[in-house]
Protein backbone atom coordinates (compact mmCIF):
# COMPACT_ATOMS: atom_id res chain seq x y z
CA UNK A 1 -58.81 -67.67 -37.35
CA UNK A 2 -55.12 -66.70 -36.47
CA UNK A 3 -54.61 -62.86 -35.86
CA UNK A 4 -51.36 -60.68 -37.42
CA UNK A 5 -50.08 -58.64 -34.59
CA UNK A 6 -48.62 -55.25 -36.08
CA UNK A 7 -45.13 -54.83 -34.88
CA UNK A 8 -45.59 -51.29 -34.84
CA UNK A 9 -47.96 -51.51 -32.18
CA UNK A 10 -45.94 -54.69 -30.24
CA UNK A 11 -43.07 -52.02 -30.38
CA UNK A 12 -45.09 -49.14 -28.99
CA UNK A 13 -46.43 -51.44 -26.38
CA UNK A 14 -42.95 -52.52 -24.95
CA UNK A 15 -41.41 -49.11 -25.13
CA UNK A 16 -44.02 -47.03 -23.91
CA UNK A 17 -43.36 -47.65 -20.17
CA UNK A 18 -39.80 -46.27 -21.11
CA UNK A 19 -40.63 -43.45 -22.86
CA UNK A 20 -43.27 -42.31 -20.35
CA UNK A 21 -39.95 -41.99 -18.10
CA UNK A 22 -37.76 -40.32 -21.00
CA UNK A 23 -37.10 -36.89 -21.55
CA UNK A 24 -34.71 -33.34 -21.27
CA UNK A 25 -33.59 -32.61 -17.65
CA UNK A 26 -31.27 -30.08 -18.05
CA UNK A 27 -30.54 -30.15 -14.26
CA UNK A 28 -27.07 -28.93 -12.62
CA UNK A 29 -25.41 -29.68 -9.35
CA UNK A 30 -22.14 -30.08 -8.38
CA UNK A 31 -19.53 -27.59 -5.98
CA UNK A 32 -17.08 -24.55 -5.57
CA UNK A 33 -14.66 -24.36 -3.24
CA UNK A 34 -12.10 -21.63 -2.43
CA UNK A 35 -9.51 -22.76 0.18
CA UNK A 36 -5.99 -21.57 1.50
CA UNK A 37 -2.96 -23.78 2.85
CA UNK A 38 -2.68 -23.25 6.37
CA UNK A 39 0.80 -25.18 6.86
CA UNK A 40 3.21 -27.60 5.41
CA UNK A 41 4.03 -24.67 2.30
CA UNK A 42 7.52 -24.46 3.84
CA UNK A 43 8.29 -28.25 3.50
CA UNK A 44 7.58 -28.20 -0.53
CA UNK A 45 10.46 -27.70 -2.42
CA UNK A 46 10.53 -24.34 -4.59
CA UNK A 47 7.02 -22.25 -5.70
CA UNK A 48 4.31 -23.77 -4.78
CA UNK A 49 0.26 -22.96 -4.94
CA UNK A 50 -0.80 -21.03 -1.67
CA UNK A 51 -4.57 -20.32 -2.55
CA UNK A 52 -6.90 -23.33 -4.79
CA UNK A 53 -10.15 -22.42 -6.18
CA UNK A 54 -12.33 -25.38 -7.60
CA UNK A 55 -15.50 -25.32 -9.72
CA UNK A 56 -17.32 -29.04 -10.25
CA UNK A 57 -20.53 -28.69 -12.42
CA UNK A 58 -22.53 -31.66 -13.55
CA UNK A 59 -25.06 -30.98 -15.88
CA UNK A 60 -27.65 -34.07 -16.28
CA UNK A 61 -28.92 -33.16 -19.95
CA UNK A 62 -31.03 -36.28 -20.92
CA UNK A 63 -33.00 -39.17 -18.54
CA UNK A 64 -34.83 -42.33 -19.79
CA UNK A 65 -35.88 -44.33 -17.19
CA UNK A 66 -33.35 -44.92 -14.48
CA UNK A 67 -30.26 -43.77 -17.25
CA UNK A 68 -29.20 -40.04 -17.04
CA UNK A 69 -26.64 -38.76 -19.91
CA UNK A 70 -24.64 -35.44 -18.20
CA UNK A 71 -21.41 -33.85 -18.88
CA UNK A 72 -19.26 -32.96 -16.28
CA UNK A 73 -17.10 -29.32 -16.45
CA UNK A 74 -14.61 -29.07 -14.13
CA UNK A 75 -12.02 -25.79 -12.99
CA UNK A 76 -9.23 -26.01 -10.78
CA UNK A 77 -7.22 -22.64 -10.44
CA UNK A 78 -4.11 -22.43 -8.21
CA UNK A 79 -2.85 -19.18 -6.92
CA UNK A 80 0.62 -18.48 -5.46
CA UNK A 81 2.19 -15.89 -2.99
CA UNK A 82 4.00 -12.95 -5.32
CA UNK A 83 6.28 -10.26 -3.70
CA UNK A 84 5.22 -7.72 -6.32
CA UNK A 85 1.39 -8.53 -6.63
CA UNK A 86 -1.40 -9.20 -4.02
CA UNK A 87 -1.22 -12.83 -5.54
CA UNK A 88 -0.59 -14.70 -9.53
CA UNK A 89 -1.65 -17.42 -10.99
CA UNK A 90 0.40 -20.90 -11.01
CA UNK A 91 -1.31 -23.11 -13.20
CA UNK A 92 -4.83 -24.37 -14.32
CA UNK A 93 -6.47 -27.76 -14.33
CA UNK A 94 -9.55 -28.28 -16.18
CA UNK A 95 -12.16 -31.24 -17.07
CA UNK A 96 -14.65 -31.66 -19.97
CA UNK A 97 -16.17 -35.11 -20.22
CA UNK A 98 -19.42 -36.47 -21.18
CA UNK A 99 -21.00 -39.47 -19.21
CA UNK A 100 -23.94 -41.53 -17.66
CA UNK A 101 -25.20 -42.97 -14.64
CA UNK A 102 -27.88 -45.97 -14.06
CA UNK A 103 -29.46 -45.19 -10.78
CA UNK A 104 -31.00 -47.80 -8.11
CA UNK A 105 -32.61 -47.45 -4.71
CA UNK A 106 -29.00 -47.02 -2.50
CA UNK A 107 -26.82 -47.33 -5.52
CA UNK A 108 -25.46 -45.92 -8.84
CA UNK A 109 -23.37 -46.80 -11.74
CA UNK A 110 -21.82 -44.05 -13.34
CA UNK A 111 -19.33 -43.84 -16.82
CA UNK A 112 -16.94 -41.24 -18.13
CA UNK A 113 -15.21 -40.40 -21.31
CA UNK A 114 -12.88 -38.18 -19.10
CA UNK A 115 -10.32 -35.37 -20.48
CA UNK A 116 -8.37 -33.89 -18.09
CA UNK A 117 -5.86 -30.84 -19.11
CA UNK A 118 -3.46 -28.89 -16.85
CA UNK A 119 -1.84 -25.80 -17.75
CA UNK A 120 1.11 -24.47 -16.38
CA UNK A 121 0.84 -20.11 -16.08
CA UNK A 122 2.72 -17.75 -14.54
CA UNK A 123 5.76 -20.12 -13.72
CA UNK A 124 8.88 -21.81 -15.43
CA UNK A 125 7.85 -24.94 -16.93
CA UNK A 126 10.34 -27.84 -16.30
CA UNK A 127 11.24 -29.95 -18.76
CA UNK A 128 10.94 -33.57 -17.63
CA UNK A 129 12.97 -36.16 -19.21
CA UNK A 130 11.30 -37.78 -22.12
CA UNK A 131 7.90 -35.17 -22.14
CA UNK A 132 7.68 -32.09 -24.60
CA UNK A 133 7.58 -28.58 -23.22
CA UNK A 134 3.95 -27.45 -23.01
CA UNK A 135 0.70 -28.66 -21.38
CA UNK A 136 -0.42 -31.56 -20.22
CA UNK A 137 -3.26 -33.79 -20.81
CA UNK A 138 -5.03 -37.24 -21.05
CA UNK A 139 -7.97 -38.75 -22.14
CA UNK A 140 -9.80 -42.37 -20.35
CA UNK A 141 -12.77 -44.45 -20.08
CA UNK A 142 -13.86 -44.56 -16.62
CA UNK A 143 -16.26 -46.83 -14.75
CA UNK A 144 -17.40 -46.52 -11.19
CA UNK A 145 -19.76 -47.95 -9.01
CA UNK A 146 -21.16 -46.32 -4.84
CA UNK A 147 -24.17 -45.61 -2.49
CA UNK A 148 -25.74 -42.36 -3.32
CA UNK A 149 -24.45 -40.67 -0.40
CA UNK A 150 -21.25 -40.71 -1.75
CA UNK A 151 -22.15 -38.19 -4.64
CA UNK A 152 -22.87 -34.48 -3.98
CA UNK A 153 -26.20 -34.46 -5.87
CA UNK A 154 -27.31 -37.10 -3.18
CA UNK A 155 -25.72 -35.99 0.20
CA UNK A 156 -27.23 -32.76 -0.04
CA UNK A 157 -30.93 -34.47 -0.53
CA UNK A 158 -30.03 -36.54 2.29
CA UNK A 159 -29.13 -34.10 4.65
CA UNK A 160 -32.54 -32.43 3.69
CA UNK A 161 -34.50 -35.00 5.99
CA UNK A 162 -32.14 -35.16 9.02
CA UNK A 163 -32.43 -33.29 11.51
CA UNK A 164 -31.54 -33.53 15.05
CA UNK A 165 -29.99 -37.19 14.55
CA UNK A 166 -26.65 -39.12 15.46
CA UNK A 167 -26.32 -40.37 11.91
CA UNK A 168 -22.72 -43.43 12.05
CA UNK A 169 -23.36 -44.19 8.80
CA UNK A 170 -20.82 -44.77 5.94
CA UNK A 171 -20.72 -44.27 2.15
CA UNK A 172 -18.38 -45.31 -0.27
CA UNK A 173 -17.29 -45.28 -3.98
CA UNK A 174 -14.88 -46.87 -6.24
CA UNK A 175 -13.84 -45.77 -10.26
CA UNK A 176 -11.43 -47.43 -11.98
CA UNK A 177 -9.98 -45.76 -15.70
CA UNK A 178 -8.06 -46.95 -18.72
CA UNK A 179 -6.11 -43.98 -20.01
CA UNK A 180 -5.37 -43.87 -23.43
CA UNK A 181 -1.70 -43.57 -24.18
CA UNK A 182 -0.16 -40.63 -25.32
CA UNK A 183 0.85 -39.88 -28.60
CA UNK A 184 0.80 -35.75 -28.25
CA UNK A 185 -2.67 -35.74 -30.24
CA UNK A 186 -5.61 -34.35 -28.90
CA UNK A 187 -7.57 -37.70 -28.38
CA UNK A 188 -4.57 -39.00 -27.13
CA UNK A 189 -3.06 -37.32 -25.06
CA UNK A 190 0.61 -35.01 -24.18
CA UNK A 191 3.59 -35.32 -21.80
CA UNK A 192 2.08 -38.46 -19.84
CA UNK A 193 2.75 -42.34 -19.51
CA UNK A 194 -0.54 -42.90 -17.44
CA UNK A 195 -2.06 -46.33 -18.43
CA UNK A 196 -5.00 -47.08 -15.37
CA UNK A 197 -6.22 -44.49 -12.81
CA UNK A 198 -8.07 -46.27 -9.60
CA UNK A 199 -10.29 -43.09 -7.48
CA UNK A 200 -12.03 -44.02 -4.18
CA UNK A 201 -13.92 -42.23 -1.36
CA UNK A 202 -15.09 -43.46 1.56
CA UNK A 203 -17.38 -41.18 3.65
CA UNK A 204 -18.80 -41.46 6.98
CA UNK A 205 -21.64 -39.34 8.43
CA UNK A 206 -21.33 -38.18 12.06
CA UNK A 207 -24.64 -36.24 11.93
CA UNK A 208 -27.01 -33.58 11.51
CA UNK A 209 -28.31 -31.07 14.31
CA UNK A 210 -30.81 -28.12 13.68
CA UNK A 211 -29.30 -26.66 10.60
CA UNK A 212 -25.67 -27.90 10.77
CA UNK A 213 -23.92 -30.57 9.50
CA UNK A 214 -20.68 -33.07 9.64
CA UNK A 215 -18.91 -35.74 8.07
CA UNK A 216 -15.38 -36.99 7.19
CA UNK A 217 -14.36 -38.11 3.52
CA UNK A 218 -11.29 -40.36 3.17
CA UNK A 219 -10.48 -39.68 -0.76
CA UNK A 220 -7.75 -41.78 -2.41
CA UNK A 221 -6.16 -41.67 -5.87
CA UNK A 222 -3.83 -43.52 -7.78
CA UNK A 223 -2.55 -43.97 -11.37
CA UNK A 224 -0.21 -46.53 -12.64
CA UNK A 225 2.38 -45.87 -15.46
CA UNK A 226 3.83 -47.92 -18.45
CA UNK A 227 6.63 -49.38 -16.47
CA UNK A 228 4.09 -50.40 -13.67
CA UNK A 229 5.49 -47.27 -11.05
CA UNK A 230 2.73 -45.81 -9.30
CA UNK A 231 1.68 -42.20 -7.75
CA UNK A 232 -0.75 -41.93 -4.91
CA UNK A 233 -2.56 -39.15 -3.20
CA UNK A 234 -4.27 -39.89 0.10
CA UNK A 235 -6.70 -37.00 1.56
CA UNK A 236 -8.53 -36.51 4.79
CA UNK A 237 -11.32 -34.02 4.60
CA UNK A 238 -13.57 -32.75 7.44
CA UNK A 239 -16.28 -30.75 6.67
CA UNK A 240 -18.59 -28.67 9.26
CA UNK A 241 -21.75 -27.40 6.46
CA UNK A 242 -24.93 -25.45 7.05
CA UNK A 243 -28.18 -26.30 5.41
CA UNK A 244 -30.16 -24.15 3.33
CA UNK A 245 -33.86 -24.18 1.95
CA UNK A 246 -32.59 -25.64 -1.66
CA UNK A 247 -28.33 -26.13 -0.93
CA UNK A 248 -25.73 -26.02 1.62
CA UNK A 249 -22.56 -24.44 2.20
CA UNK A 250 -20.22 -24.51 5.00
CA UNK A 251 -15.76 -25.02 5.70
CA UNK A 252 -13.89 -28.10 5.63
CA UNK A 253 -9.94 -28.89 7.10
CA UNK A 254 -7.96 -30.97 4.59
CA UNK A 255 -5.23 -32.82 4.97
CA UNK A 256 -3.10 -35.09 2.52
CA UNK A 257 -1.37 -37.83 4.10
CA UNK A 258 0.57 -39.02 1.38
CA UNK A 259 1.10 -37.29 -2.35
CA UNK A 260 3.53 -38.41 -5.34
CA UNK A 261 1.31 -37.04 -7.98
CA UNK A 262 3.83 -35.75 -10.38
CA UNK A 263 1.46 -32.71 -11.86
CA UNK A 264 -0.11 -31.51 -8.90
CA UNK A 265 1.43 -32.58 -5.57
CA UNK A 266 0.47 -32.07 -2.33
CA UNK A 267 2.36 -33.58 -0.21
CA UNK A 268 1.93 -33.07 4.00
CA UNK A 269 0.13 -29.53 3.44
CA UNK A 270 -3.00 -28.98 5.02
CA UNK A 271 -5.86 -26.51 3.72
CA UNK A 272 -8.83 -24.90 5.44
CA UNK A 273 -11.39 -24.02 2.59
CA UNK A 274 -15.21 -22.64 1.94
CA UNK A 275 -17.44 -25.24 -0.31
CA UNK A 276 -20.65 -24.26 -1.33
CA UNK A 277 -23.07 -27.37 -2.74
CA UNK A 278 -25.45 -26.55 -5.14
């Protein structure tokens, strides 16, 4: 006699062991960072930022199994010298974009629907040669791929179970974007001709004594144009933390080798800064 298996239950059978794992996480980790320039200022060519606070918030809203759904919110405020106030504001860069990530043991794959706006403040806005006058903003799919330790939500677990060690270890992470082109619409995008954007950071831990901490990050950007020109910011960071009970906070020395990023250069200057990890 030949048995009818119910599909409802052949469905609750497979999916069970995945929605065992499922659920709201409403977890957030991320940064903030204030730093100052320390030297190069004088080689930039008119106003320029002398003060950069940043603000990196990822909020990990849903999990099932090893998938996470998160948003990321992102603030970048730059501050310049005044001769009438104690300091003013010189523009604002800000980031709203929903994602994922599929984590492994070492690894993790991670996607972005990333919007990225900067507004210019309490300067004169220059008109540049076939751009509108106003802000400017873009909109791409991203896709990246690195070790854990790469990623702040990971580095600071890590550094949670050294102690006392000579660590010579190396992480590393690549992302690569499609940028949608502009047509000065919101889901487009305004006063850009950004087609592919290429991010990578390669980190390597020196190690971890007592309650301190060090390591070096090598960060690189680039983003490629319709006519196939190309601006690139290199970036050496080294950072000197302290570990807490849950986070860790501590300064870092950064200095950018090379910089023709049209809407936020930063060419030969050098930084010393306060991050806190959280």
């Amino acid at each position: 006699m030949k048995h009818k298996i119910n599909p409802y239950i052949l469905a609750l059978v497979l999916f069970l062991p995945i929605c065992v794992n499922a659920g709201l996480v409403m977890s957030t980790h991320g940064y903030i960072t204030l730093e100052s320039y320390i030297h190069g200022i004088s080689e930039t060519r008119g106003e320029y930022p002398a003060y950069r606070s940043e603000t990196m918030a990822y909020v990990d809203v849903y999990r099932w199994n090893r998938l996470y759904l998160n948003a990321l919110l992102g603030n970048t405020t730059m501050i310049s010298h005044s001769d009438s106030l104690a300091w003013r504001l010189n523009r604002i860069r800000y980031t709203l974009s929903p994602g994922f990530r599929i984590e492994f043991d070492k690894w993790l794959i991670k996607g972005t629907l990333f919007h990225e706006c900067i507004h210019l403040i309490d300067q004169r806005e220059e008109i540049i040669p076939g751009f509108q006058r106003g802000s400017t903003w873009w909109n791409s799919l991203q896709i990246g791929i690195g070790t854990k330790g790469a990623y702040y939500l990971y580095l600071r677990d890590q550094y949670r179970r050294i102690n006392n060690k000579f660590l010579n270890s190396w992480d590393a992470q690549i992302n690569f974007g499609r940028i949608i082109p502009a047509q000065n619409t919101i889901t487009t995008g305004q006063n850009h001709n950004y087609r592919y954007e290429l991010f990578s950071l390669l980190r390597y831990h020196i190690g971890s004594y007592w309650n301190w901490a060090s390591f070096v990050s090598l960060r690189q950007n680039l983003w490629v144009n319709a006519d196939h020109s190309v601006e690139h910011k290199i970036g050496v960071t080294v950072n000197f933390f302290r570990r807490g009970t849950v986070n860790f906070a501590g300064i870092f020395y950064t200095y950018y080798l090379y910089d023709t990023f049209l809407h936020d250069n930063e060419d030969s200057l050098g930084a010393l800064g306060v991050r806190v990890v959280f």
